[in-house]
C-alpha atoms as a PDB file:
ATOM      1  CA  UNK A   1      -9.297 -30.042 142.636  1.00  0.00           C
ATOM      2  CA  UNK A   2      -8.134 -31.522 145.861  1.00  0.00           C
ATOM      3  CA  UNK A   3      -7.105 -34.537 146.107  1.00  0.00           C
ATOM      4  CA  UNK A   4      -6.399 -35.677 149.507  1.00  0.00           C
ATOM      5  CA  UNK A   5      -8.614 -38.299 151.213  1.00  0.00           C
ATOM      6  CA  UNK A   6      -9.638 -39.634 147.718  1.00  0.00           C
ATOM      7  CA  UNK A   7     -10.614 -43.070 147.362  1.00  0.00           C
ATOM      8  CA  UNK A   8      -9.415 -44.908 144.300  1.00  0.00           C
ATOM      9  CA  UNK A   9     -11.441 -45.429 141.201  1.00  0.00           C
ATOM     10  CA  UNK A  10     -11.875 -48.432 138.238  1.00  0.00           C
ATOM     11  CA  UNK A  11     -12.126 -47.117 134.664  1.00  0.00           C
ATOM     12  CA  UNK A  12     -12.787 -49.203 131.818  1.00  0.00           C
ATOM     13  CA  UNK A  13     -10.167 -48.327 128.693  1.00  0.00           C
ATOM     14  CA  UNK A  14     -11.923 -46.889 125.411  1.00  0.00           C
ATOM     15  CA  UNK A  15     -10.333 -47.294 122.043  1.00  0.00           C
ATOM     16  CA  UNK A  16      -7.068 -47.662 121.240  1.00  0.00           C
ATOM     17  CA  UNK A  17      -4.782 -45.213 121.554  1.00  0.00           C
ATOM     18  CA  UNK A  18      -2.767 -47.157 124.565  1.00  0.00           C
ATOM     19  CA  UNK A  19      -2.572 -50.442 122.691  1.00  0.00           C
ATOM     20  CA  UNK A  20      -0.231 -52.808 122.748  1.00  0.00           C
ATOM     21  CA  UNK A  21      -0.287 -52.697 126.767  1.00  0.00           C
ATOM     22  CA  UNK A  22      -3.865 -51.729 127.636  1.00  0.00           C
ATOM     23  CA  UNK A  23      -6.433 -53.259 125.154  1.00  0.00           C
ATOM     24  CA  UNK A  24     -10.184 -51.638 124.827  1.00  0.00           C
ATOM     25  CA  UNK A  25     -12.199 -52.899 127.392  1.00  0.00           C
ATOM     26  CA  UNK A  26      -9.468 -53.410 130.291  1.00  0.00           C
ATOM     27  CA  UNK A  27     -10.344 -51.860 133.595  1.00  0.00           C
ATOM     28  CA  UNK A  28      -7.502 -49.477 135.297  1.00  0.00           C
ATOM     29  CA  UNK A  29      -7.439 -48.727 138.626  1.00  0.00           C
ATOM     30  CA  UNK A  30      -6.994 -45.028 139.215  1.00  0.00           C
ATOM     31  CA  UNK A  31      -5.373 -43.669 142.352  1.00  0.00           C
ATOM     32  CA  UNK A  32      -5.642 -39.911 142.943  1.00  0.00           C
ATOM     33  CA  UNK A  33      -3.283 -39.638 145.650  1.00  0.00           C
ATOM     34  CA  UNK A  34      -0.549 -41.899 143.233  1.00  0.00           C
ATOM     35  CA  UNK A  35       2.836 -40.450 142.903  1.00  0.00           C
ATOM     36  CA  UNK A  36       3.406 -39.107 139.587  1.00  0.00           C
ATOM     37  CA  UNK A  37       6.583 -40.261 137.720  1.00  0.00           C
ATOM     38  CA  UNK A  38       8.530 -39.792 134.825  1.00  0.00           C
ATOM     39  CA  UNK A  39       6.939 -42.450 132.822  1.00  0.00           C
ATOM     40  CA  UNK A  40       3.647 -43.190 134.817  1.00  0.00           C
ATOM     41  CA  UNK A  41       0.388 -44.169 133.306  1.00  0.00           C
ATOM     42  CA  UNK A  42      -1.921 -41.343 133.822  1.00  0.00           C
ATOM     43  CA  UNK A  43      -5.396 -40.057 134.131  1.00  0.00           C
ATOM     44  CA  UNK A  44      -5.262 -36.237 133.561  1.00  0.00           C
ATOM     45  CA  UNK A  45      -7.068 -33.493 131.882  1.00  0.00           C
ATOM     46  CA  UNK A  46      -6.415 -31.914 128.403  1.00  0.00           C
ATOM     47  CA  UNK A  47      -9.137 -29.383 126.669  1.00  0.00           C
ATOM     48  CA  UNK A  48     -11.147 -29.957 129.087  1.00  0.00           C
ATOM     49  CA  UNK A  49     -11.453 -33.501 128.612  1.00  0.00           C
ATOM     50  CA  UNK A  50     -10.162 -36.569 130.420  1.00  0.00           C
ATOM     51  CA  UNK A  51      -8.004 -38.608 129.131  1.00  0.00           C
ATOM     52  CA  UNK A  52      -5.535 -41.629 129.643  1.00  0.00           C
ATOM     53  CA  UNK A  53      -2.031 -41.553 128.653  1.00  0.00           C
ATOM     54  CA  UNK A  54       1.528 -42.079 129.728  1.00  0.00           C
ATOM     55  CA  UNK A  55       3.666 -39.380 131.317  1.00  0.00           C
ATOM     56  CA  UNK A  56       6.663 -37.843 130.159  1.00  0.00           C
ATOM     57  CA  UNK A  57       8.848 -35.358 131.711  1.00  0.00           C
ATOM     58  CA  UNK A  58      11.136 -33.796 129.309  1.00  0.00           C
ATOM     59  CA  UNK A  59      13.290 -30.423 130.850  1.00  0.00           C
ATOM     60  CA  UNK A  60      10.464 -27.931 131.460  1.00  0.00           C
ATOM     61  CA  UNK A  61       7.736 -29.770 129.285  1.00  0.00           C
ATOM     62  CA  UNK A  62       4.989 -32.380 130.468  1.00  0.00           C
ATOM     63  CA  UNK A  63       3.498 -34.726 127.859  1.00  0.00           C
ATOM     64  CA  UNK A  64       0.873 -36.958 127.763  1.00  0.00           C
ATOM     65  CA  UNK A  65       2.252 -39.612 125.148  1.00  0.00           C
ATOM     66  CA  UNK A  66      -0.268 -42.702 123.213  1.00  0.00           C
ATOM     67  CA  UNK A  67       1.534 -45.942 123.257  1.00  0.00           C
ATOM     68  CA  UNK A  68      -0.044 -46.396 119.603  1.00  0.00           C
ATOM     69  CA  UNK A  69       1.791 -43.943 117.512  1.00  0.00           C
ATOM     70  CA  UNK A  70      -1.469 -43.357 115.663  1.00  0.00           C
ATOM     71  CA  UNK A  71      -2.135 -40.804 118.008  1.00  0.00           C
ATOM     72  CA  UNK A  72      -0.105 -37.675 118.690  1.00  0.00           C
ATOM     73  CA  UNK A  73       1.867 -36.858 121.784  1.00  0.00           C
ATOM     74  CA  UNK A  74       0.189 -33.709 123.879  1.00  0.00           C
ATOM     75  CA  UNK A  75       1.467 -30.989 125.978  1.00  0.00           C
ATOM     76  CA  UNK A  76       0.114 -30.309 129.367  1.00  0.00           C
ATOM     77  CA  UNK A  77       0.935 -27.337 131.426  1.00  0.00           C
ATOM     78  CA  UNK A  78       2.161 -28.905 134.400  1.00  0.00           C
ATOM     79  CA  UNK A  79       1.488 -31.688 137.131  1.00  0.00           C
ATOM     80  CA  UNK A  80      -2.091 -29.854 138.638  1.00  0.00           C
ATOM     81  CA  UNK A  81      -3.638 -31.308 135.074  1.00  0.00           C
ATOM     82  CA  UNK A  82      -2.805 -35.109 136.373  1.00  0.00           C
ATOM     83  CA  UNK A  83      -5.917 -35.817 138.426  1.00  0.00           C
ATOM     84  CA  UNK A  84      -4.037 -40.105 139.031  1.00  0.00           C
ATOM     85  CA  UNK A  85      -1.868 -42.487 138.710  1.00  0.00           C
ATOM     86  CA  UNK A  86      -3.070 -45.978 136.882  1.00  0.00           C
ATOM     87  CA  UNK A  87      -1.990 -48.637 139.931  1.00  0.00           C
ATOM     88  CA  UNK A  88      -3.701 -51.917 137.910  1.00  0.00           C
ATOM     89  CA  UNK A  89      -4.856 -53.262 135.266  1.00  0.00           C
ATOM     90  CA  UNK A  90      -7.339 -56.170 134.770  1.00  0.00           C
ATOM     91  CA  UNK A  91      -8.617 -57.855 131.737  1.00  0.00           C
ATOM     92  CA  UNK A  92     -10.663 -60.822 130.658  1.00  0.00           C
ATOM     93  CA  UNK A  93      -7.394 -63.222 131.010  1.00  0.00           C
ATOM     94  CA  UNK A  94      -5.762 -63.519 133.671  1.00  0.00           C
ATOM     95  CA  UNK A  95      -2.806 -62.885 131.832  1.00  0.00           C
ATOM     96  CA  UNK A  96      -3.763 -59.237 131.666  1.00  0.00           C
ATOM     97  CA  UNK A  97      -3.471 -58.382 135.304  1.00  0.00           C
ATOM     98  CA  UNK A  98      -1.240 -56.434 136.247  1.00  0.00           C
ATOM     99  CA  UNK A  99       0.262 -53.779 138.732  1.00  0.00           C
ATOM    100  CA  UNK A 100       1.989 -50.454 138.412  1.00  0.00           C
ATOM    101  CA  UNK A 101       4.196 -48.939 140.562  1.00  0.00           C
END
């Protein structure tokens, strides 16, 4: 999948597997051409499904980690499954704005 050119997209957070920091129903903003970090909020694929977690880059070994330790930490094979970076957040407060980067 290519990603140059791409316009950014709004996603609205399901359940609650990044909870404390994003709460079911915030919107993320998704930027595919976002630089990927060590410790970025991602949107990437895993089995064939999409999903939102946070990056970690540990030696040789990419995971996608939950912030809710419910949830288990999974391995991806490498940067090409990242599809963006999370740039915002925005909630029903005010209070839950907020930009990453």
């Amino acid at each position: 999948m290519h990603n140059c050119g791409k316009e950014p997209f709004a996603l609205q957070v399901l359940g609650d597997s990044m909870l404390p920091e994003f709460k079911e129903g915030n919107i993320i903003i998704i930027e595919p051409d976002g630089v990927v970090e060590n410790g970025s909020y991602v949107f990437a694929i895993h089995d064939e499904e999409y999903i939102f977690r946070q990056l970690v880059i540990d030696n040789e070994k990419f995971l996608l980690k939950p912030l809710n330790l419910n949830y288990p930490i999974l391995t991806i094979s490498g940067l090409d499954a990242v599809k963006g970076v999370i740039t915002q957040k925005a909630g029903t407060r005010r209070k839950e704005h907020k930009n990453y980067s």
